[in-house]
PDB file of N, CA and C in Angstrom:
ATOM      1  N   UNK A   1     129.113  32.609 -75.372  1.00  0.00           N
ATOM      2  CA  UNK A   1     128.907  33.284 -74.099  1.00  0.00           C
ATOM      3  C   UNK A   1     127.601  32.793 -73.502  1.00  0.00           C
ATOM      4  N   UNK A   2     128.020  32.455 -72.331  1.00  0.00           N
ATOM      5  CA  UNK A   2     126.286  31.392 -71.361  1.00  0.00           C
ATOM      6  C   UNK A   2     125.665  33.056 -70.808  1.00  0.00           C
ATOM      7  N   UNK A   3     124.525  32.730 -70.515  1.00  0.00           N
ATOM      8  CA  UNK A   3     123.981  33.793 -69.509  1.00  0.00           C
ATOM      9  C   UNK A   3     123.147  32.883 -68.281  1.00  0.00           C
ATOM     10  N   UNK A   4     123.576  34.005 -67.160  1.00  0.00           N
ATOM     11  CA  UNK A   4     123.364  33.083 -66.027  1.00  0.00           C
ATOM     12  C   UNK A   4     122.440  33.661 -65.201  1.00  0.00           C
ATOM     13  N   UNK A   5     121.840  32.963 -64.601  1.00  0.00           N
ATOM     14  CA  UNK A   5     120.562  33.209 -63.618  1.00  0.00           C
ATOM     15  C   UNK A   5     120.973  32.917 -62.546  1.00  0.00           C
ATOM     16  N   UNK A   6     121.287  33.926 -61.002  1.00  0.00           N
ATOM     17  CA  UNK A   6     121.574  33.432 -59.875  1.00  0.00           C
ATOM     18  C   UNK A   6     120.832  33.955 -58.995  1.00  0.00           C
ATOM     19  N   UNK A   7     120.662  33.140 -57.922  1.00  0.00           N
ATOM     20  CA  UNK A   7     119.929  33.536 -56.646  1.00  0.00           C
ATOM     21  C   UNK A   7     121.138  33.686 -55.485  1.00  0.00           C
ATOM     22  N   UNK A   8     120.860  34.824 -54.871  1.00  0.00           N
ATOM     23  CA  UNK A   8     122.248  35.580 -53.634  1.00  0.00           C
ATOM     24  C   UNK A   8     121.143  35.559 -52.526  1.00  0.00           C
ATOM     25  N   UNK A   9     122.296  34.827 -51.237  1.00  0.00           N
ATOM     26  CA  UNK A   9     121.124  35.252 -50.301  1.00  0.00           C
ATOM     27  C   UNK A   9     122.023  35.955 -49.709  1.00  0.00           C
ATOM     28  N   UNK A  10     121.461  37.375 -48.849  1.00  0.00           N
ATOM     29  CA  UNK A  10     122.045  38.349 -48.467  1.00  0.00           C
ATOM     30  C   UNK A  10     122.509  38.412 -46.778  1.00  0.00           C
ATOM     31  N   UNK A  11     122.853  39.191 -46.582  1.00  0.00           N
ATOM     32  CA  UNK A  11     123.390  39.066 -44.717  1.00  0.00           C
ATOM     33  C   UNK A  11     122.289  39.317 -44.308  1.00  0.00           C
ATOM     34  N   UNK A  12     121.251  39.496 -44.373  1.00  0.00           N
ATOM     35  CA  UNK A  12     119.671  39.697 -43.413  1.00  0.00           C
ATOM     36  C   UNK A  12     118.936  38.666 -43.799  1.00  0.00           C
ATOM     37  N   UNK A  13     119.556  37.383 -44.718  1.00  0.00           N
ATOM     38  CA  UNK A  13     118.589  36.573 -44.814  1.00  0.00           C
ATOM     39  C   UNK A  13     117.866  36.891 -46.058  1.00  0.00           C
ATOM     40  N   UNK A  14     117.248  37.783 -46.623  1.00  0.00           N
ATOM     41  CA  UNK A  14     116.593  37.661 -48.136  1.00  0.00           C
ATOM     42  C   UNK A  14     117.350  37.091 -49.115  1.00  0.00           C
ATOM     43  N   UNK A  15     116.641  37.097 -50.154  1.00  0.00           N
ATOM     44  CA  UNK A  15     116.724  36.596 -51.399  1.00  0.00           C
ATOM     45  C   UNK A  15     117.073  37.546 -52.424  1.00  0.00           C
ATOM     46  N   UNK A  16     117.994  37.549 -53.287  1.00  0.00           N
ATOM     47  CA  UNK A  16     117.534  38.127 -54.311  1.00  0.00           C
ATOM     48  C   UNK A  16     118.342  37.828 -55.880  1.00  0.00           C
ATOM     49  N   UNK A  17     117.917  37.458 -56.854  1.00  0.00           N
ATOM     50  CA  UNK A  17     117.362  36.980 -58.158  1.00  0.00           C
ATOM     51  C   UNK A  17     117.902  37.770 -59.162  1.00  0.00           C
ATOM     52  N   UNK A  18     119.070  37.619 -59.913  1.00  0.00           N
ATOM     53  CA  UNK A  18     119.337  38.463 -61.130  1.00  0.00           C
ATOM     54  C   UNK A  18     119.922  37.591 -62.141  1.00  0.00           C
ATOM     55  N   UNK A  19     120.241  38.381 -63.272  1.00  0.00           N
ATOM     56  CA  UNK A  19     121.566  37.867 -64.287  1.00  0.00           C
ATOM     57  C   UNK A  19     122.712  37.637 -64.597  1.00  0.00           C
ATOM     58  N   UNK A  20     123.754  37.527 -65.207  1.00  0.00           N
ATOM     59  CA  UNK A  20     124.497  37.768 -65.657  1.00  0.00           C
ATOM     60  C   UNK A  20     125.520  36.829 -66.663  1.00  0.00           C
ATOM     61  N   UNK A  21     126.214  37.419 -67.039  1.00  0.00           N
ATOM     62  CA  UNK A  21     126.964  36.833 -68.161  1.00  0.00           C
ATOM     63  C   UNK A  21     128.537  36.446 -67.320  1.00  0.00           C
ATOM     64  N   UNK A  22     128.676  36.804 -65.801  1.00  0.00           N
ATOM     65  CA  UNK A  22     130.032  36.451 -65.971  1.00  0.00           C
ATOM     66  C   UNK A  22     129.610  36.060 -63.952  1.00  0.00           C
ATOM     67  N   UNK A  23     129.671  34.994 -63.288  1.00  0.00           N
ATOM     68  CA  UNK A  23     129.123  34.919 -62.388  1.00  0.00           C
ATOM     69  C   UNK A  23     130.279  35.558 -61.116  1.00  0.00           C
ATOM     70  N   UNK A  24     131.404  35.054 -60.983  1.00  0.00           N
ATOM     71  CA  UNK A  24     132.217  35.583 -60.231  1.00  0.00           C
ATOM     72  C   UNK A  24     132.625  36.693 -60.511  1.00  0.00           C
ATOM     73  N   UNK A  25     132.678  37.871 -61.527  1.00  0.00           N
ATOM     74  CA  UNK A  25     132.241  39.287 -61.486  1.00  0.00           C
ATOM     75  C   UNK A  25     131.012  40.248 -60.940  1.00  0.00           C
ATOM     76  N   UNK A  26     130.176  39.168 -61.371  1.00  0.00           N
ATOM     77  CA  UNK A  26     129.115  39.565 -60.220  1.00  0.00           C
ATOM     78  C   UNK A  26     128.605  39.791 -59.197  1.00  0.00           C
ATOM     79  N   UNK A  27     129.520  38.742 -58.333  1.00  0.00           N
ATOM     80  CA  UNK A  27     129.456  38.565 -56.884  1.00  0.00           C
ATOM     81  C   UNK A  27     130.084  39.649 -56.565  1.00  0.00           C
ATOM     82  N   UNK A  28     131.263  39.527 -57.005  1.00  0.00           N
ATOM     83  CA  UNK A  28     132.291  40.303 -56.078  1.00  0.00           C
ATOM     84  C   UNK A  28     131.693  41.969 -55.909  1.00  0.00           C
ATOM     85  N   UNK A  29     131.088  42.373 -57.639  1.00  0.00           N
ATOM     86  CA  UNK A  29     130.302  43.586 -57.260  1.00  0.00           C
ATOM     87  C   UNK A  29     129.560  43.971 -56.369  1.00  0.00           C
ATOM     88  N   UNK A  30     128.571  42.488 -56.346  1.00  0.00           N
ATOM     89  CA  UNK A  30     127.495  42.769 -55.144  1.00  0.00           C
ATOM     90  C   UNK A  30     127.977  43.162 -53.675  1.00  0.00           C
ATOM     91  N   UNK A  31     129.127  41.825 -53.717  1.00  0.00           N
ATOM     92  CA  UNK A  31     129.755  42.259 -52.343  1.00  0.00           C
ATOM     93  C   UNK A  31     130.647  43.423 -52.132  1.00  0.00           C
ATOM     94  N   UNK A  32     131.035  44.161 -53.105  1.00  0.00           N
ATOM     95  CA  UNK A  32     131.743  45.305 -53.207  1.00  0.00           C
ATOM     96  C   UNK A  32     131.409  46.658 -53.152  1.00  0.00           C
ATOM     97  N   UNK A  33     129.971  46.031 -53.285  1.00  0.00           N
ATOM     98  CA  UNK A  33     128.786  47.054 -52.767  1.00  0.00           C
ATOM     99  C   UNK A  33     128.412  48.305 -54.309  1.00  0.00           C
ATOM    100  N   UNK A  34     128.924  47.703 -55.550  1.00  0.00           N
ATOM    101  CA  UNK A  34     129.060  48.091 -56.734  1.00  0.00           C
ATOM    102  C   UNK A  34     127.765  46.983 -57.453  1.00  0.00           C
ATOM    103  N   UNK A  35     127.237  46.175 -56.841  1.00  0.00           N
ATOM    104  CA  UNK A  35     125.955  45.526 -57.682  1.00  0.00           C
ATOM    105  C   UNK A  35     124.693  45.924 -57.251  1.00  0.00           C
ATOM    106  N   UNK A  36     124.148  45.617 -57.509  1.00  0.00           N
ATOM    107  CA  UNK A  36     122.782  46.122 -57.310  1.00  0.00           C
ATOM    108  C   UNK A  36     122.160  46.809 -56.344  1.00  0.00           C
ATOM    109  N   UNK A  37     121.510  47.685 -56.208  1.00  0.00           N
ATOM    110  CA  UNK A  37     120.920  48.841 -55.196  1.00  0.00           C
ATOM    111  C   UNK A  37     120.544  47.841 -54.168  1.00  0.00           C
ATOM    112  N   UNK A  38     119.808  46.842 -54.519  1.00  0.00           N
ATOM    113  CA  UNK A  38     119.073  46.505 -53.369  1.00  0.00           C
ATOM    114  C   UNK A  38     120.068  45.583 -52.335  1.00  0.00           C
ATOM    115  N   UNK A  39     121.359  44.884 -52.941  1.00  0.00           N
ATOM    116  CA  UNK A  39     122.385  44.415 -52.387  1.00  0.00           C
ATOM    117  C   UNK A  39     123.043  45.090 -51.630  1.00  0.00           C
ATOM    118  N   UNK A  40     123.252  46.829 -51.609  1.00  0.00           N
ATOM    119  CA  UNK A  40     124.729  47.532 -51.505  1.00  0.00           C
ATOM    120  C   UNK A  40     124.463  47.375 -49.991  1.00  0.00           C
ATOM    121  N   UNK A  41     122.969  47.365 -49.338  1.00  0.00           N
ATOM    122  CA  UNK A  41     123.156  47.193 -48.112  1.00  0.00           C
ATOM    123  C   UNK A  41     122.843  46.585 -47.386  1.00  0.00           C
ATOM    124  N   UNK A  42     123.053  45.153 -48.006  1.00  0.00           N
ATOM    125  CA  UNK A  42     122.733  43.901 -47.200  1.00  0.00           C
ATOM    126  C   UNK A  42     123.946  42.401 -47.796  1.00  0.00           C
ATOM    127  N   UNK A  43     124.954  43.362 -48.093  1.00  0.00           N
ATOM    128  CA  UNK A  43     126.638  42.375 -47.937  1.00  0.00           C
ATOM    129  C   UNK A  43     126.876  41.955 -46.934  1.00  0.00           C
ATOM    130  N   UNK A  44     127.468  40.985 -46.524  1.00  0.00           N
ATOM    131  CA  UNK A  44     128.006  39.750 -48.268  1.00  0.00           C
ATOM    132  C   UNK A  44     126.857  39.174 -48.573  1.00  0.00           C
ATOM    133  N   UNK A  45     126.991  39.094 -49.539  1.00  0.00           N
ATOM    134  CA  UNK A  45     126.015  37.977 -50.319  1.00  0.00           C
ATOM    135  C   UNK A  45     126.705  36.361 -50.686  1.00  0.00           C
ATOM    136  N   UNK A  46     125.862  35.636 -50.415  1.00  0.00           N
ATOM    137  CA  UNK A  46     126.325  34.252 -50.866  1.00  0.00           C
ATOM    138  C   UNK A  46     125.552  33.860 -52.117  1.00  0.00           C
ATOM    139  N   UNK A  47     126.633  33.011 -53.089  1.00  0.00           N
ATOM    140  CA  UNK A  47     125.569  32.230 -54.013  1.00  0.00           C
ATOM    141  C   UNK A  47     125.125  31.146 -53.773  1.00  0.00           C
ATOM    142  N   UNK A  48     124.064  31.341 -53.649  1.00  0.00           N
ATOM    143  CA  UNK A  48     122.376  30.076 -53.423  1.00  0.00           C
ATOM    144  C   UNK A  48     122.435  29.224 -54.788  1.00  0.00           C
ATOM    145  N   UNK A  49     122.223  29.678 -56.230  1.00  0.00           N
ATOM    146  CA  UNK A  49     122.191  29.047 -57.187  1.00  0.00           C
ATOM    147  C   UNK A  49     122.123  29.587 -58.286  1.00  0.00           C
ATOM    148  N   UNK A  50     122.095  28.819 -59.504  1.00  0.00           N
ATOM    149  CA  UNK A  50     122.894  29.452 -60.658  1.00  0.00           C
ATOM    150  C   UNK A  50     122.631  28.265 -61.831  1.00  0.00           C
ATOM    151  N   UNK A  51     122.147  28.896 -62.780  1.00  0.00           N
ATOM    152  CA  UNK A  51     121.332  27.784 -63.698  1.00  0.00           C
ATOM    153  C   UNK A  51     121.674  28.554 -65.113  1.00  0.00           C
ATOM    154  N   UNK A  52     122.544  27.949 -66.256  1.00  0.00           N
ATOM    155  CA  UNK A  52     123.105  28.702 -67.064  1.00  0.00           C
ATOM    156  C   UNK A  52     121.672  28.647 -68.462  1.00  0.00           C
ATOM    157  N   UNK A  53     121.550  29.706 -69.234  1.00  0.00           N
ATOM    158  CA  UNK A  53     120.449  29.527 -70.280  1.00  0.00           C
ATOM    159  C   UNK A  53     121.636  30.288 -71.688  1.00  0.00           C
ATOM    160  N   UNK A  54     120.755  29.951 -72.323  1.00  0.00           N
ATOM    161  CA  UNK A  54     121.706  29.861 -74.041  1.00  0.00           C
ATOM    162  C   UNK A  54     121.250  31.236 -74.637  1.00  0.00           C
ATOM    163  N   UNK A  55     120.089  31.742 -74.438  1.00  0.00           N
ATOM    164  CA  UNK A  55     120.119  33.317 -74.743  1.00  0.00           C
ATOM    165  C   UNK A  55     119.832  34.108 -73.793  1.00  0.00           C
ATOM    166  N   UNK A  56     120.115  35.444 -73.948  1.00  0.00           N
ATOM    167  CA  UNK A  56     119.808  36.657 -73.048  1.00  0.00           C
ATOM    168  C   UNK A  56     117.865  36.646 -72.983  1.00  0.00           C
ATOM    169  N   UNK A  57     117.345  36.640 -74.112  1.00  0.00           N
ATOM    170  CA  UNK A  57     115.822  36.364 -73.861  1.00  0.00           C
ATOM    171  C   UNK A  57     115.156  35.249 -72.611  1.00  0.00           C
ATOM    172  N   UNK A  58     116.340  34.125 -73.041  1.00  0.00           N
ATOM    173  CA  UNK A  58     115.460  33.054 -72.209  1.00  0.00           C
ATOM    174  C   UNK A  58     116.076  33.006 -70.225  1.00  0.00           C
ATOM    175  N   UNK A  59     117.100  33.808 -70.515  1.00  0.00           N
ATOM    176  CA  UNK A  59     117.278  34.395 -68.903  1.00  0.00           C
ATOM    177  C   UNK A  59     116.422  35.383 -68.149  1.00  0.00           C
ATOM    178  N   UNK A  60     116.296  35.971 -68.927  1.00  0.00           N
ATOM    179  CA  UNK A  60     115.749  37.015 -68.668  1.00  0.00           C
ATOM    180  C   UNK A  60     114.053  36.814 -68.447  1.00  0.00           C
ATOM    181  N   UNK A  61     113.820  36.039 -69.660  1.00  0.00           N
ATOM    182  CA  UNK A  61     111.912  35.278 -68.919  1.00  0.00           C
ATOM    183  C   UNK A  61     112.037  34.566 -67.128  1.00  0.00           C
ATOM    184  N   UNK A  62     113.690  33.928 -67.278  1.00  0.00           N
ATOM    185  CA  UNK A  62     113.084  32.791 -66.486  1.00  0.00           C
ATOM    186  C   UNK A  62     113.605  34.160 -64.872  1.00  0.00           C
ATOM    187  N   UNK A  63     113.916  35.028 -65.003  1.00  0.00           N
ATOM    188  CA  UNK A  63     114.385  35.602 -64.400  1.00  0.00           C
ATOM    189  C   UNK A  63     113.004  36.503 -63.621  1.00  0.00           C
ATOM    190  N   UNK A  64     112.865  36.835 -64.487  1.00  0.00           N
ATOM    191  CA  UNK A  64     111.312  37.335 -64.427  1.00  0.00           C
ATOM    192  C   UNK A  64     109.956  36.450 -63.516  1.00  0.00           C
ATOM    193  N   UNK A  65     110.152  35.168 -64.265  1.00  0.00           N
ATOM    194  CA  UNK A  65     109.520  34.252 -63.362  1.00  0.00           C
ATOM    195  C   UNK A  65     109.457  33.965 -61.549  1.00  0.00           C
ATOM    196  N   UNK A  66     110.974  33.900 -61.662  1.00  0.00           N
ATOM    197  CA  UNK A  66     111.694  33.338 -60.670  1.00  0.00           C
ATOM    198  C   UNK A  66     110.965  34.820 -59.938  1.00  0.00           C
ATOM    199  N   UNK A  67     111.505  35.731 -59.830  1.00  0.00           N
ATOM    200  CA  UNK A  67     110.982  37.392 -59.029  1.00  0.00           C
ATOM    201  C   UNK A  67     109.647  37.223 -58.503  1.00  0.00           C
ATOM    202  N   UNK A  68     108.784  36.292 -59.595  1.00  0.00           N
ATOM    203  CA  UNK A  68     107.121  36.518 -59.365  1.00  0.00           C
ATOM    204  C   UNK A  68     106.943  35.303 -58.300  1.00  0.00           C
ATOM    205  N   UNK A  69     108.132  34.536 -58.062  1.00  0.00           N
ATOM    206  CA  UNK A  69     107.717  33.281 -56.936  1.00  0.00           C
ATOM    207  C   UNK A  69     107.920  33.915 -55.011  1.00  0.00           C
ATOM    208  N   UNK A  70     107.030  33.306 -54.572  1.00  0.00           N
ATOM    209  CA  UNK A  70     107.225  33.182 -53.006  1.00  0.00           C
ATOM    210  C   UNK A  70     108.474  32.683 -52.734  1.00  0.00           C
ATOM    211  N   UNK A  71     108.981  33.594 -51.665  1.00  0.00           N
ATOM    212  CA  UNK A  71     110.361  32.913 -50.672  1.00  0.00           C
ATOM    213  C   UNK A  71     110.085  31.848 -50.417  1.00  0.00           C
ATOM    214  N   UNK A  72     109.207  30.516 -49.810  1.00  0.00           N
ATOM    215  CA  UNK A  72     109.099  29.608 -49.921  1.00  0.00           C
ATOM    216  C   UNK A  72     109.670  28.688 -51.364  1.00  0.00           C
ATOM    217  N   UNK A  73     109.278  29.190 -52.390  1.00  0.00           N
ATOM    218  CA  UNK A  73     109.450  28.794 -53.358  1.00  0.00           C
ATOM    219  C   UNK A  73     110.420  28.489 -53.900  1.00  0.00           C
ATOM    220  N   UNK A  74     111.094  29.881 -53.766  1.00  0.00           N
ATOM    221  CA  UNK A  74     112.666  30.074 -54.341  1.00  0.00           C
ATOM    222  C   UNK A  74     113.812  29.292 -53.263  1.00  0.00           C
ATOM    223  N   UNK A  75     113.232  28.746 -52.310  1.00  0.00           N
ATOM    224  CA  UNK A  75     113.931  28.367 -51.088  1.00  0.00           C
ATOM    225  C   UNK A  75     113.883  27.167 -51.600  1.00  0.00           C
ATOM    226  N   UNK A  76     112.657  26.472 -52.107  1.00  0.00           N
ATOM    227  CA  UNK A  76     112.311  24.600 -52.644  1.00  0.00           C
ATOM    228  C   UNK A  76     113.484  24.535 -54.257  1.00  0.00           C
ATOM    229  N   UNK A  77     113.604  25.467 -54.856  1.00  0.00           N
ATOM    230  CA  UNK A  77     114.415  25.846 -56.442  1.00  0.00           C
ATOM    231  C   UNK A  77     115.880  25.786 -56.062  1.00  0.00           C
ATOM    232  N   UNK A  78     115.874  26.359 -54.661  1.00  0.00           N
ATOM    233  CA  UNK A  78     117.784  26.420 -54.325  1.00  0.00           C
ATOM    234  C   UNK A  78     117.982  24.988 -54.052  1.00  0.00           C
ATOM    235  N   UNK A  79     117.116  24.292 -52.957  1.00  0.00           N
ATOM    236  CA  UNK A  79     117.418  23.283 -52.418  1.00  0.00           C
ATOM    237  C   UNK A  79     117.147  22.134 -53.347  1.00  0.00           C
ATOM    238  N   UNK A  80     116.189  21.919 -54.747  1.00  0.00           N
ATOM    239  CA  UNK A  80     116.198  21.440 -55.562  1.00  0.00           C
ATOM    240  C   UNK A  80     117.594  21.078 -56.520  1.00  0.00           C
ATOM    241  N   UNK A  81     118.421  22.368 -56.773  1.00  0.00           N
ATOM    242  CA  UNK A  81     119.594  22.072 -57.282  1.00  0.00           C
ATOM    243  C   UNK A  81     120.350  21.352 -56.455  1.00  0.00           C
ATOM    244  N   UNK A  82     120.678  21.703 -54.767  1.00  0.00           N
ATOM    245  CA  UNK A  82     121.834  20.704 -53.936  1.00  0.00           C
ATOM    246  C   UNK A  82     121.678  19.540 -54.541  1.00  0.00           C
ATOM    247  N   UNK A  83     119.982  18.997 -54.970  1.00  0.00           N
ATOM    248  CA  UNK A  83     120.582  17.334 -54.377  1.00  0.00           C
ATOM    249  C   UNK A  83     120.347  16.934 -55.804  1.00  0.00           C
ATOM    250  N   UNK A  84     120.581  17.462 -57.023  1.00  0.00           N
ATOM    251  CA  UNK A  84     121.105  17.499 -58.296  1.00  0.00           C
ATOM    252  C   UNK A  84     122.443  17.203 -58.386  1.00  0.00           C
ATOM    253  N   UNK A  85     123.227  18.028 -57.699  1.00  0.00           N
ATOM    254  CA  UNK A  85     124.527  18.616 -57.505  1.00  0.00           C
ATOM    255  C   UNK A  85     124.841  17.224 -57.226  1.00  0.00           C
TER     256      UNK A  85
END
């Protein structure tokens, strides 16, 4: 089982940064207005990006990290993966 780190950007334009273990269950919550408080009222959400880690510890640091960066930042991390992709 992967655990996943994704960034959603929301219908007002923010950002916002969580976990999970199953990514298209996730979404659909968010957008279902069943994920996260700070999502329920700023659906749909799109996925920005998504970077899989091998334990729940090491998601969860980088998850942590990621929260403590500037919107600038997390904006250079999304657009970093496209041209990976």
């Amino acid at each position: 089982m992967g655990y996943y780190l994704y960034i959603v950007e929301c219908s007002d334009g923010s950002l916002y940064t969580g976990w999970t273990t199953n990514i298209e269950k996730r979404l659909k919550a968010h957008n279902s207005g069943k994920g996260a408080k700070y999502t329920r009222t700023r659906k749909p959400v799109t996925l920005k990006y998504v970077k899989e880690f091998p334990t729940k510890s090491a998601v969860l640091k980088m998850e942590y990290r990621i929260k403590q960066l500037p919107r600038n930042k997390k904006i250079t991390l999304i657009q970093s993966q496209k041209l990976l992709s």
